[in-house]
Structure formats: C-alpha cells, structure tokens
Protein backbone atom coordinates (compact mmCIF):
# COMPACT_ATOMS: atom_id res chain seq x y z
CA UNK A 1 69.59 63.76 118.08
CA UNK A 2 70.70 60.29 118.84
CA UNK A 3 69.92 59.39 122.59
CA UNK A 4 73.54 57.95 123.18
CA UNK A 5 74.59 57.11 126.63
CA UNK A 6 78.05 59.47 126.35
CA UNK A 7 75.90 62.24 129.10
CA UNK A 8 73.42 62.05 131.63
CA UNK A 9 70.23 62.70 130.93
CA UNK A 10 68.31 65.91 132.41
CA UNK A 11 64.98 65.22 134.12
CA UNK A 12 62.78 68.57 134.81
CA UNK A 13 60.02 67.28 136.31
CA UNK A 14 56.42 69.13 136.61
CA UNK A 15 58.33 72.83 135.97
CA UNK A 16 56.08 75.28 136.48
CA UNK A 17 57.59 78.12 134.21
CA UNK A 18 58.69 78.19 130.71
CA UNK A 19 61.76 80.37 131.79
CA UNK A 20 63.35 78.25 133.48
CA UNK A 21 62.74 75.39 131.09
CA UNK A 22 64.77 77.69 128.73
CA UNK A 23 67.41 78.83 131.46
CA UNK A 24 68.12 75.31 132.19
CA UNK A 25 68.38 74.43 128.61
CA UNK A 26 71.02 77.26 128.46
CA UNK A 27 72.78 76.02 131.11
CA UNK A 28 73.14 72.28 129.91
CA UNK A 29 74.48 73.62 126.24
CA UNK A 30 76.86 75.34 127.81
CA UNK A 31 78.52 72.16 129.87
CA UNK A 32 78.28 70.44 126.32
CA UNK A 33 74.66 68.43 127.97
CA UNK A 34 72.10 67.86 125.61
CA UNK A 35 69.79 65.31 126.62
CA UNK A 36 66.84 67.13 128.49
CA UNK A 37 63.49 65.59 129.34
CA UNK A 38 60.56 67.36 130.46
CA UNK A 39 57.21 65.34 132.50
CA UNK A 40 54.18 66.76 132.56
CA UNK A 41 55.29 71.07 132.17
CA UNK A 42 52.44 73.20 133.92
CA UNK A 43 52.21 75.62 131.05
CA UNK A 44 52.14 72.83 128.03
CA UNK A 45 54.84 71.84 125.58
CA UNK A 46 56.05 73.62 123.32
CA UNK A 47 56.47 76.82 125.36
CA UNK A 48 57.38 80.19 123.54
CA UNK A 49 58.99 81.47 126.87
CA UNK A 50 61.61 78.46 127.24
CA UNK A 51 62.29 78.78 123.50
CA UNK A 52 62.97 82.73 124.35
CA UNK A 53 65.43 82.14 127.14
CA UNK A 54 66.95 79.21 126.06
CA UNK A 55 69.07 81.82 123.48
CA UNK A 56 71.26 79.70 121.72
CA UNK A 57 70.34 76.49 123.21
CA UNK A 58 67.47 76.04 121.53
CA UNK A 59 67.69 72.77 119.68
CA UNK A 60 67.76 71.39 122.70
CA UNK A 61 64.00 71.92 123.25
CA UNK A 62 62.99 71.17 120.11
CA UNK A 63 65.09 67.47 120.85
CA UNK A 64 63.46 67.13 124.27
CA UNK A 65 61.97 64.12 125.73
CA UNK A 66 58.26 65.11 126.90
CA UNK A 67 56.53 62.72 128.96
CA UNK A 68 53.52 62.55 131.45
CA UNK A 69 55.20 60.53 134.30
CA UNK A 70 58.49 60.08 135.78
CA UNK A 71 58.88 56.76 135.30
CA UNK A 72 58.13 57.14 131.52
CA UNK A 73 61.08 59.84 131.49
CA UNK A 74 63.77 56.89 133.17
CA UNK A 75 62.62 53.98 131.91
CA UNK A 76 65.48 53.08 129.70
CA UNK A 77 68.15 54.54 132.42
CA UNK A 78 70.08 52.60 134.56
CA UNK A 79 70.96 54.71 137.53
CA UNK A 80 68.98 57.65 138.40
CA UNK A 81 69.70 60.03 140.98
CA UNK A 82 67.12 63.38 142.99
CA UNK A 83 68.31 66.35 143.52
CA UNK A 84 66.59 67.41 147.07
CA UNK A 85 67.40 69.58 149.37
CA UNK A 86 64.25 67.96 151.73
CA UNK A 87 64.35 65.01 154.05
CA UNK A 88 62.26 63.04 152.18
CA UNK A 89 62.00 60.16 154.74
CA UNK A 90 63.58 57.27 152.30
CA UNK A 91 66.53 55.41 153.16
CA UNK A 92 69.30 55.99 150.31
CA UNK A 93 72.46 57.03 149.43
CA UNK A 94 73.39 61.01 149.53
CA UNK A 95 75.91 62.40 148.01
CA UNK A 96 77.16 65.91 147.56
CA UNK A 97 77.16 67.29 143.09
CA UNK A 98 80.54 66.23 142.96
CA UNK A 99 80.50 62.94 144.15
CA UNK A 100 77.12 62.16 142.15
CA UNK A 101 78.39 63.36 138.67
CA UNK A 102 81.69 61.26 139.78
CA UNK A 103 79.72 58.13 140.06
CA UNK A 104 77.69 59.22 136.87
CA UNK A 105 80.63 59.66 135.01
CA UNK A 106 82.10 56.26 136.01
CA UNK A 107 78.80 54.28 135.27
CA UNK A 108 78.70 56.03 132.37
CA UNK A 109 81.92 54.90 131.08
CA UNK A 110 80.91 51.27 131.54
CA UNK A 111 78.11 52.13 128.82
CA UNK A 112 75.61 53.05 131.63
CA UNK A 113 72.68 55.14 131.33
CA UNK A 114 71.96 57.80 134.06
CA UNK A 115 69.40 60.05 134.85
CA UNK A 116 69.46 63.62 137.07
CA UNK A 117 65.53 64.50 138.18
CA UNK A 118 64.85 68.29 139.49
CA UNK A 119 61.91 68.61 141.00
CA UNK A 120 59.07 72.02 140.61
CA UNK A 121 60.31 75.38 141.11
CA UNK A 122 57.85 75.32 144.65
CA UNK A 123 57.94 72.81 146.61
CA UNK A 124 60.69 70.72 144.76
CA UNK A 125 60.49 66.36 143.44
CA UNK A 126 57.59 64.58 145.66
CA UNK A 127 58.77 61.21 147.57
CA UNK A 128 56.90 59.11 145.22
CA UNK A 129 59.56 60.69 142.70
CA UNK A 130 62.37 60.27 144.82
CA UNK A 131 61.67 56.65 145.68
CA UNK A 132 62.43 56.07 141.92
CA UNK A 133 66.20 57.02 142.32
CA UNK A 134 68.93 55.39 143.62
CA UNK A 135 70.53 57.82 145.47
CA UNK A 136 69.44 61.84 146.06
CA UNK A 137 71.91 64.43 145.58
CA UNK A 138 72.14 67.20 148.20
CA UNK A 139 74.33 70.37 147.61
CA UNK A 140 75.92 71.86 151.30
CA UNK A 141 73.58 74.89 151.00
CA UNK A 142 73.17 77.44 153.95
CA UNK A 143 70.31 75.00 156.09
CA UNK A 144 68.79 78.41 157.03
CA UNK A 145 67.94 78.35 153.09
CA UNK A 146 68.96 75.57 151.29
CA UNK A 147 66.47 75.72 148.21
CA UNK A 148 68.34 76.31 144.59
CA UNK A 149 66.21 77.89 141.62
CA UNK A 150 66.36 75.41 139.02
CA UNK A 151 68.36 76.49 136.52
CA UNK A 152 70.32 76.92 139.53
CA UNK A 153 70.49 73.64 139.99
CA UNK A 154 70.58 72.62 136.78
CA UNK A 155 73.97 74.73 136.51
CA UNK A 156 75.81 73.23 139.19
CA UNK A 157 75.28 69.54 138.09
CA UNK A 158 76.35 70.29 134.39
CA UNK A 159 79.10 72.08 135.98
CA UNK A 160 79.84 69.01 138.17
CA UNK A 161 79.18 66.76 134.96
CA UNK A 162 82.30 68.86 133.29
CA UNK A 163 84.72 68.51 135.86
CA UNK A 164 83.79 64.33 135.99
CA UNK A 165 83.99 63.72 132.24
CA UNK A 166 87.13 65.98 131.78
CA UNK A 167 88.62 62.92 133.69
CA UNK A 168 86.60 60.15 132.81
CA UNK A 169 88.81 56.79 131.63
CA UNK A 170 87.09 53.73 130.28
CA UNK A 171 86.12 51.23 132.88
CA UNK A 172 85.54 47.97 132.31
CA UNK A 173 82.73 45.60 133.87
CA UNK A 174 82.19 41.75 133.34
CA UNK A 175 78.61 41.48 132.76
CA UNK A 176 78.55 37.22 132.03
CA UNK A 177 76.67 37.65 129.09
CA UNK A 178 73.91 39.77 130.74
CA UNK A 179 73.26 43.76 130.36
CA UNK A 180 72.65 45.86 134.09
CA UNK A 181 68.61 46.58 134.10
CA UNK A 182 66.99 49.54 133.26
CA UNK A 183 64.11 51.44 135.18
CA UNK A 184 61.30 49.92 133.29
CA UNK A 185 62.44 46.36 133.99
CA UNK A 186 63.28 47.39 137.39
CA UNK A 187 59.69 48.88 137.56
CA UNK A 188 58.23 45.03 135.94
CA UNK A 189 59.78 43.37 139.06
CA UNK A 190 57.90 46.16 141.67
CA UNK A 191 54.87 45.41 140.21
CA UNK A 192 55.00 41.62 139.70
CA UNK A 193 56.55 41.23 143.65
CA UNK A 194 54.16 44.24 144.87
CA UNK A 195 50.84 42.29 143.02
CA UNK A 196 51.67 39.00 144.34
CA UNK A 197 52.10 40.23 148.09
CA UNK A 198 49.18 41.98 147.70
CA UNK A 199 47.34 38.90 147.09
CA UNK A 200 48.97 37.04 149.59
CA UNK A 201 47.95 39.67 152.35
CA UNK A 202 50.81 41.59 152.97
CA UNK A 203 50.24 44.68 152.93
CA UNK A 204 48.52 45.15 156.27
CA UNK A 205 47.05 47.11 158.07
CA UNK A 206 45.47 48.34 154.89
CA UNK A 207 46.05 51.93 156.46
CA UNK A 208 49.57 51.22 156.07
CA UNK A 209 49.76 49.78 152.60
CA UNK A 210 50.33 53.02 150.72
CA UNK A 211 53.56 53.81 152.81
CA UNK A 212 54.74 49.86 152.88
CA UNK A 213 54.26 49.66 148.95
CA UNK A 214 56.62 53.19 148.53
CA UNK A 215 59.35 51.30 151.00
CA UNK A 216 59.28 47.85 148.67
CA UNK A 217 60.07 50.70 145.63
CA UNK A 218 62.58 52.23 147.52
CA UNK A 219 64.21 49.14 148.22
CA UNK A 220 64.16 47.99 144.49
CA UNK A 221 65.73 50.94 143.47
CA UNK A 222 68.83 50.65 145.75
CA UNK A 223 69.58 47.18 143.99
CA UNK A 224 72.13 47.41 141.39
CA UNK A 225 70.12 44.79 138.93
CA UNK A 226 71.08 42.84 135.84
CA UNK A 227 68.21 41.62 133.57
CA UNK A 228 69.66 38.33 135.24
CA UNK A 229 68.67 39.19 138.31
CA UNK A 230 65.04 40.13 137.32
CA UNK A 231 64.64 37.28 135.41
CA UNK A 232 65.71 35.26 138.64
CA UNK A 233 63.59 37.36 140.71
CA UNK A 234 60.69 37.06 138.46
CA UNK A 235 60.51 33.47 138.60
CA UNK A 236 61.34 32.85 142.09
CA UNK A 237 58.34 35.04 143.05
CA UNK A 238 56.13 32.26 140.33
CA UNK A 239 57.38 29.42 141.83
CA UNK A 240 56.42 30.50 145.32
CA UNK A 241 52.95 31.59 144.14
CA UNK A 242 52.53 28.13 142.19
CA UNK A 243 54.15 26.49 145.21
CA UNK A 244 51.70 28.04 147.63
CA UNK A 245 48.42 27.12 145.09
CA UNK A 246 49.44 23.58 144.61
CA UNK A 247 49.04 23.40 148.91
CA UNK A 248 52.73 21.32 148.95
C-alpha cells in the first residue's frame, strides 16, 4: 500500500492487547483510514488476536508500519498530534477531535503529512511521547472519568477525520523553493542544539537536566519548520561553537 499523504497516519503506541489492535484496525477501515503504525506491541507482531477482530479490515495489519520507538513511527510526518486525556505538564496547543482532524485535514491538503499517537490501553502515551507532538488532542469527557478504550479513541478521530475531509478544499502554501520539515529532521536539530549545550554547560544543575532537555524537545516541536529553517538553525548553532573555540 503506497504511504501517500491523502490520510493521517494512525500511531498505536506500546498496545498491550491484540484486540484492540484489531478493533482499531476495524474502526479506521470503516472511516476509509488505512495507514496504521504499531511501536513496540506487548504481545509481538504479527498477533492472531488483532488479525481475529480486525474482521474485514485485515489488510490493514498485514500493511502496518511496526516500529520499536515513537520517533521511528513519525519520522517522515510533519505534524503530529497526542491524544491524552492527562495533564502531562508540557506547554502546547489543545484542541478538542474536531478541531484537530480540522487542522489535519487542512495541512493535509497542502501535501502535509500528519500523525495521530494513542497511547497503552493502562496508563495511556508517556510525556516523553507527548513532547514529540505538536499539539495533544483532548476529547470533553466526563472529568470524573475521562479515559477512552482505544479503539474508542481510535473511532472518534476517524470519525472526526470523515467529517474534515468530506469538506476538505485544496489549500495552497508558498514554500520559496523549500519543503516544511519532517520529524526526523526536526529530531537532527534537538540533538545537534541539545549536544552542543550540553558541552557548553547548560544543562545545570545536572539534577535538572533530564526535565530541561524534555522542555528544549517540547519547544522544537511547537515550531512549524522548513528544511530552511533547520538548515539555518544548524549552522547558526556551528558558527557559535566555532566562534566560541576560536576565543574571538
């Protein structure tokens, strides 16, 4: 199946039963979705108990992205977005299903690539996961119990997803002769700016390092990017390094 960027992509992330691999599947097919990718499934890959309740949806498993990280699943996506119903303590964007598939549809149109991540049937996507998206996606649940299955949630975002699309028009955006970034490039930059501060002593007190490093991702991830603007990024950060080792 050719990974075209005409739908978002589906994200399960660590699920912890087959079923609801295969439930999820189910639900995609039948809002037309058919891009699923699965990181690291508890019970191993390929599972008989997906393939059973996936019914006619099938294909879609056999088609499906496997990967062991998150990042590995978005790397070639452009905008990502969590679906949480936790405060996970980041600052982004959150938007209600509707307004997320909205803006998915509309990036989407400009020949964007977009990811949806659902966290583990348990306890839901970690904050290291979340800090990869640009913006989390919160459904107005009861608060007293706010938690969705996930084929669940699942549903309701392909659901959303078919309302958007129904009415999606082709937008237009002047790129100058450059392409927007996607996650992987996005993820170069952390690394290259997070190495060279690390060198340079930033991250202090070292008790605080881990939770300063996860707030520089964060704050990459909110950037709306163009391989320009890594490339810029990139070699301002060498410049300043080389400027700092000459002693100028």
């Amino acid at each position: 199946m050719p990974d075209l960027p005409s739908t978002p992509a589906f994200v399960l992330v660590r699920p912890q039963m087959g079923e609801n691999v295969g439930a999820a599947a189910r639900a995609m097919w039948n809002w037309r979705l058919d891009r699923m990718r699965v990181v690291g499934p508890r019970d191993g890959w390929p599972n008989p108990r997906a393939v059973a309740l996936a019914s006619g949806a099938g294909r879609l498993l056999d088609d499906a992205m496997v990967t062991g990280t998150v990042e590995e699943a978005v790397a070639d996506r452009h905008w990502v977005v969590a679906t949480t119903a936790r405060d996970r303590a980041l600052t982004k964007p959150v938007l209600d299903p509707e307004a997320a598939m909205a803006e998915a549809a509309r990036r989407i149109a400009e020949g964007q690539k977009v990811a949806v991540l659902f966290g583990p049937e348990r306890a839901g996507l970690e904050k290291e996961d979340v800090a990869l998206a640009h913006a989390i996606v919160a459904a107005p649940t009861n608060p007293a119990f706010p938690s969705l299955n996930l084929a669940q949630a699942v549903v309701l975002m392909a659901y959303e997803w078919h309302r958007a699309s129904r009415g999606m028009e082709g937008a237009r955006m002047e790129m100058g002769g450059t392409e927007f970034a996607v996650e992987a490039e996005r993820a170069a930059l952390a690394d290259h700016y997070e190495q060279a501060l690390d060198r340079a002593g930033f991250f202090f007190p070292e008790g605080k390092a881990p939770s300063m490093k996860l707030a520089l991702r964060n704050l990459w991830s909110r950037m709306p990017l163009t391989r320009t603007d890594a490339q810029i990024l990139h070699g301002v950060m060498r410049q300043m390094v080389r400027w700092k080792e000459r002693g100028d």
